[in-house]
C-alpha atoms as a PDB file:
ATOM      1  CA  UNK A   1      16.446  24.644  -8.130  1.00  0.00           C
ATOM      2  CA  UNK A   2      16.930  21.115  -6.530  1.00  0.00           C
ATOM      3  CA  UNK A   3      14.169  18.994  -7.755  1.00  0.00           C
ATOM      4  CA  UNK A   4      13.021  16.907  -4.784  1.00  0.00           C
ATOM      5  CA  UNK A   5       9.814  15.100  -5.782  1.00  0.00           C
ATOM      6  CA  UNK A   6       8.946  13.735  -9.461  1.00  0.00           C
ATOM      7  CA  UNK A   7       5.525  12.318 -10.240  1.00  0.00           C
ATOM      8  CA  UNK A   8       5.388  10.373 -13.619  1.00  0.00           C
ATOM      9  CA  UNK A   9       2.879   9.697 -15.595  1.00  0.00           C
ATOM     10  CA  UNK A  10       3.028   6.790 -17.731  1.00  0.00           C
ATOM     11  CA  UNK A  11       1.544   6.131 -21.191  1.00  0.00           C
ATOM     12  CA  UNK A  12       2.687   3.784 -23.896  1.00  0.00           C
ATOM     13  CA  UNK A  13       4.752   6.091 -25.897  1.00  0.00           C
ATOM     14  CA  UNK A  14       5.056  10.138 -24.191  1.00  0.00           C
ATOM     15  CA  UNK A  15       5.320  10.221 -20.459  1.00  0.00           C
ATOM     16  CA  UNK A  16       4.404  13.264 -18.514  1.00  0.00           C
ATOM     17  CA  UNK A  17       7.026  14.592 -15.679  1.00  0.00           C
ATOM     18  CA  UNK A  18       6.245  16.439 -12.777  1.00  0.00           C
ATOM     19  CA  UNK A  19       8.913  17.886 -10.508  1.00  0.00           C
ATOM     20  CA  UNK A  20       9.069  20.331  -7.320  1.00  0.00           C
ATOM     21  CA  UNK A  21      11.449  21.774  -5.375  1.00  0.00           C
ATOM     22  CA  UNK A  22      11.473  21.553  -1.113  1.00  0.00           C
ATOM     23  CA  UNK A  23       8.467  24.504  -1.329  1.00  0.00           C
ATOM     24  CA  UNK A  24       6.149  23.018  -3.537  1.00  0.00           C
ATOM     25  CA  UNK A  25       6.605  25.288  -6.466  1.00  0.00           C
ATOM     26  CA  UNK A  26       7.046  23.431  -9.681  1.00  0.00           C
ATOM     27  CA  UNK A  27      10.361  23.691 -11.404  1.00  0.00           C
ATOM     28  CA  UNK A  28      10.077  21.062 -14.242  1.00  0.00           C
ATOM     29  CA  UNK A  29       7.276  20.270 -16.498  1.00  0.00           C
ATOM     30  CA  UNK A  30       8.650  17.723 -19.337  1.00  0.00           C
ATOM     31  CA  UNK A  31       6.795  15.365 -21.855  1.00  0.00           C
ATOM     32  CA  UNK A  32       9.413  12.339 -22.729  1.00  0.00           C
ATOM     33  CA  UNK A  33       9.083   9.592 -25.187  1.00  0.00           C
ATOM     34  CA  UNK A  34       9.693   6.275 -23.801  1.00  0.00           C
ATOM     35  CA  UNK A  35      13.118   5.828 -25.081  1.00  0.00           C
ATOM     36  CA  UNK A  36      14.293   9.165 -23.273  1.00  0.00           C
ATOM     37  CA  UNK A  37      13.274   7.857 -19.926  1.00  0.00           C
ATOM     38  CA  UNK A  38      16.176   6.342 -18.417  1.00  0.00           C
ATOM     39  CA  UNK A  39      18.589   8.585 -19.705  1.00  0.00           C
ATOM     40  CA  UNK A  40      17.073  11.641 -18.428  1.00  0.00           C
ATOM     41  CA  UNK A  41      16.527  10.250 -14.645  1.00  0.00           C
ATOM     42  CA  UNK A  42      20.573   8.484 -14.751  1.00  0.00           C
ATOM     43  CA  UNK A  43      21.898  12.597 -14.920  1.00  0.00           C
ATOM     44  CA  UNK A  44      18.842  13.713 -12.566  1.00  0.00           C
ATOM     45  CA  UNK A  45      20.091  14.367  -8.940  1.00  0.00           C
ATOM     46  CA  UNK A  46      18.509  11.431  -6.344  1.00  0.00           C
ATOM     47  CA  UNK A  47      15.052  12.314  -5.805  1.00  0.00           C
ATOM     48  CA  UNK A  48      11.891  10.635  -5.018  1.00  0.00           C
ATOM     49  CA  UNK A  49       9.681   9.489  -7.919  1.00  0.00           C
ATOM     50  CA  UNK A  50       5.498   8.306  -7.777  1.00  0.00           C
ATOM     51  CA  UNK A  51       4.053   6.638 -10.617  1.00  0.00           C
ATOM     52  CA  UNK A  52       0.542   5.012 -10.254  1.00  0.00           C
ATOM     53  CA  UNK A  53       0.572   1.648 -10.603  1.00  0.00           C
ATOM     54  CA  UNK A  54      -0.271   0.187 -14.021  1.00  0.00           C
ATOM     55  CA  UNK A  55       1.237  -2.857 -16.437  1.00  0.00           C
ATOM     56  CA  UNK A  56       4.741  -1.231 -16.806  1.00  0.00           C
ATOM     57  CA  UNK A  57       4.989   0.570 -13.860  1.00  0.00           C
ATOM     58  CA  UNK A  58       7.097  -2.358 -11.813  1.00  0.00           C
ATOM     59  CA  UNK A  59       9.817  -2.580 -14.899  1.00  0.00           C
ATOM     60  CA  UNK A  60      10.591   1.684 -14.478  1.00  0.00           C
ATOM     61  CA  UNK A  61      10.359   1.184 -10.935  1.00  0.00           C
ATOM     62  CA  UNK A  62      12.665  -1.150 -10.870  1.00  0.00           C
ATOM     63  CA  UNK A  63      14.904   0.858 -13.441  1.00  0.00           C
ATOM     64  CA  UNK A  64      14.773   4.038 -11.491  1.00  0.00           C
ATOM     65  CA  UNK A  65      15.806   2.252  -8.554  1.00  0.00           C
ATOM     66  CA  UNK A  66      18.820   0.683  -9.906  1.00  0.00           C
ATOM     67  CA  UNK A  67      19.317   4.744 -11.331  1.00  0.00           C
ATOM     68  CA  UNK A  68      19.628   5.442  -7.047  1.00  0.00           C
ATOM     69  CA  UNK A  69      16.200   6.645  -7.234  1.00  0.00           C
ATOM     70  CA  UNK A  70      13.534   6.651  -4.496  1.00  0.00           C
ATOM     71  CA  UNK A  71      10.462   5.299  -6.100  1.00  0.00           C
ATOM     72  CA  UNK A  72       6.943   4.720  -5.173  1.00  0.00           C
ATOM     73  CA  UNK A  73       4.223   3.382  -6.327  1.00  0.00           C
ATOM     74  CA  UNK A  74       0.082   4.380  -5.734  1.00  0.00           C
ATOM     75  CA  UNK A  75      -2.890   2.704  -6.412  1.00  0.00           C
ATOM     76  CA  UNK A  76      -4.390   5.069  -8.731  1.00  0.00           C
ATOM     77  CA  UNK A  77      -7.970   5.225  -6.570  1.00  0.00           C
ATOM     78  CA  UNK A  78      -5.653   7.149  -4.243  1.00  0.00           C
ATOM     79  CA  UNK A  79      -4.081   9.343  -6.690  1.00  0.00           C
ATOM     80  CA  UNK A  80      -7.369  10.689  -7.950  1.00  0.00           C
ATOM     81  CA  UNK A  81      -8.372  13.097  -5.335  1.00  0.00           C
ATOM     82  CA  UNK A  82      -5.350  15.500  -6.153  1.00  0.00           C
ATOM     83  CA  UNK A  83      -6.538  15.569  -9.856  1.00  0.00           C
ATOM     84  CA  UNK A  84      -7.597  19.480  -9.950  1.00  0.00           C
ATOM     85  CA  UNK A  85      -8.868  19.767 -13.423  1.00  0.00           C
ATOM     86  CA  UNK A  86      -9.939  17.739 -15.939  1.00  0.00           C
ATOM     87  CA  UNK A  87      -8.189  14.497 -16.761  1.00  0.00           C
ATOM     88  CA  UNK A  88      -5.067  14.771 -19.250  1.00  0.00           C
ATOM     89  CA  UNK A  89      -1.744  13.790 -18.978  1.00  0.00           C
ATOM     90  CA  UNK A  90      -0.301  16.930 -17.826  1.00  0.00           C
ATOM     91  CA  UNK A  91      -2.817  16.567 -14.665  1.00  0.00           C
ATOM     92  CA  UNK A  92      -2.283  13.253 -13.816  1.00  0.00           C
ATOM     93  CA  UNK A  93       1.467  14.122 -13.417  1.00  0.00           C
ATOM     94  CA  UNK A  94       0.364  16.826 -10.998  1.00  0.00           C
ATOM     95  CA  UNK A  95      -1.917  15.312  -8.894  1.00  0.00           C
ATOM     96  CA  UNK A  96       0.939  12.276  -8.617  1.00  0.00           C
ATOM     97  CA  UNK A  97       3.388  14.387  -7.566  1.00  0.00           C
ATOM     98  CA  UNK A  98       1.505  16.062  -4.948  1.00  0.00           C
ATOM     99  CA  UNK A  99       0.096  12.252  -3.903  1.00  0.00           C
ATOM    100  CA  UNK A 100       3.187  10.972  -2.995  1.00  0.00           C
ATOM    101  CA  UNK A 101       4.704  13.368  -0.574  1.00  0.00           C
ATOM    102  CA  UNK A 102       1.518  13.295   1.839  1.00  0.00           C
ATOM    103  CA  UNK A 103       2.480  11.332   4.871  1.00  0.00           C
ATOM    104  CA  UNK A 104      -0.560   8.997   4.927  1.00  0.00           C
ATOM    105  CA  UNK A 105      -0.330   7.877   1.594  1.00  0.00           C
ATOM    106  CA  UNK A 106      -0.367   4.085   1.000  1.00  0.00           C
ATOM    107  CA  UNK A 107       2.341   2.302  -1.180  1.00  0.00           C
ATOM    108  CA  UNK A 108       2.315  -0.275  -3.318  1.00  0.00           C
ATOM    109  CA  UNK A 109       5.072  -2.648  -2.976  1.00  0.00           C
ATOM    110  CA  UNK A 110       7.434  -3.135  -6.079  1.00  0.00           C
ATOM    111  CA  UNK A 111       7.598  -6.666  -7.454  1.00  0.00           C
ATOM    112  CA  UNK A 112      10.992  -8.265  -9.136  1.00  0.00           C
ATOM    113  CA  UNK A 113      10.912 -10.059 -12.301  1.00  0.00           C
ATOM    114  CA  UNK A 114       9.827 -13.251 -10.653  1.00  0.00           C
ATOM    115  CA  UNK A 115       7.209 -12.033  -8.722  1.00  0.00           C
ATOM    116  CA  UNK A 116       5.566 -10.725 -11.964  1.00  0.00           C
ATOM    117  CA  UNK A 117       6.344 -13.922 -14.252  1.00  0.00           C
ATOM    118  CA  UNK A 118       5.122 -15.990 -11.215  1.00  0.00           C
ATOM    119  CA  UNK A 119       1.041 -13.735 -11.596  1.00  0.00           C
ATOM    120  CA  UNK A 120       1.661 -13.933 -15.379  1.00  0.00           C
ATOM    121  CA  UNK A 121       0.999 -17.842 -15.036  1.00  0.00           C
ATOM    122  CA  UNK A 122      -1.480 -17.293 -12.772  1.00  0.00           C
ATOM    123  CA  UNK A 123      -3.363 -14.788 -14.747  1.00  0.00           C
ATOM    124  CA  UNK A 124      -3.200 -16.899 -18.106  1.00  0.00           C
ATOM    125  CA  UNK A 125      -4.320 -20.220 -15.867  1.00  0.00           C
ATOM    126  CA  UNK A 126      -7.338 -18.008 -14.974  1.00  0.00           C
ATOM    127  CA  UNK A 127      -7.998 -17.806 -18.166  1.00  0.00           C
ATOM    128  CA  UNK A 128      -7.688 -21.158 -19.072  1.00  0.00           C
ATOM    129  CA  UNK A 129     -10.155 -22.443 -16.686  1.00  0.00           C
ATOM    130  CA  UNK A 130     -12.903 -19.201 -17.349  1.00  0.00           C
ATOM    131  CA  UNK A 131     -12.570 -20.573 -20.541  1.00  0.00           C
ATOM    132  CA  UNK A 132     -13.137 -24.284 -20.232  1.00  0.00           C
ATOM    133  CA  UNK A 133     -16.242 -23.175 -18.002  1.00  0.00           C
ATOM    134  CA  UNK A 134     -17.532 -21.209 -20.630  1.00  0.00           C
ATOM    135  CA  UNK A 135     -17.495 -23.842 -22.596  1.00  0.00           C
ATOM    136  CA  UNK A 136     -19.146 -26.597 -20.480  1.00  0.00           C
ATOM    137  CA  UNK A 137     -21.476 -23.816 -20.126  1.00  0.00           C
ATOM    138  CA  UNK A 138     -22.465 -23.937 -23.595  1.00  0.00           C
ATOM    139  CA  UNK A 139     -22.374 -27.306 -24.625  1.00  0.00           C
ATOM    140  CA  UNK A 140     -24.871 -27.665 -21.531  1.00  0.00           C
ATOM    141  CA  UNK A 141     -26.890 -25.104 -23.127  1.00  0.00           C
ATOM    142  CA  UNK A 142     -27.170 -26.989 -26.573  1.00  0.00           C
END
């Protein structure tokens, strides 16, 4: 029962867990809360892990990496196709698993702390200056 891929998917407080062995069948099915994460993966065997990519999903990549991990992360557009049912939880984690062992799939590169702070200040600049225009906007307007 070697678990070879994982899919995760993540949520603010109860992640879904996917796993399969080297035929496809699944062998693990687990809902963990957030603080259960790392701990569970640091006793898991090496394996490769998908998440789609979303706010957090750099900061456990980069934690399941430093577990030995082989992680990978998917633009969700590209995950969606191997959802088979409706959308829960339990189906995202699925389809994720099955996403990232096809060959063509296309990765999303993980970003390190400074990469990340580095957008942050970009993002909240953005906003800044959307902001001032909206303004200038207005007082034309008046």
């Amino acid at each position: 029962m070697k678990i070879m891929t994982v899919g995760i998917d993540l949520a603010k407080n109860v992640f879904q867990v996917q796993g399969v062995n080297e035929h496809g069948k699944t062998v693990l099915r687990k809902q963990l809360k957030r603080d259960q994460v790392a701990t569970f993966f640091a006793i898991m065997p090496q394996c490769l892990i998908g998440m789609e990519v979303c706010g957090s999903a750099h900061h456990w990549a980069r934690k399941l990496r430093s577990l030995g991990h082989d992680v990978r992360l998917m633009a969700p557009q590209f995950v969606k196709p191997y959802v088979k049912t409706n959308k829960n939880d339990v189906a995202d984690a699925e389809a994720i698993c099955e996403a990232v062992g096809r060959p063509t799939m296309r990765f999303v590169p993980i970003k390190d702390i400074e990469q990340q702070a580095v957008l942050s200040l970009h993002r909240v600049r953005q906003g800044f200056v959307k902001a001032r225009t909206a303004q200038a906007n207005q007082i034309r307007s008046y």
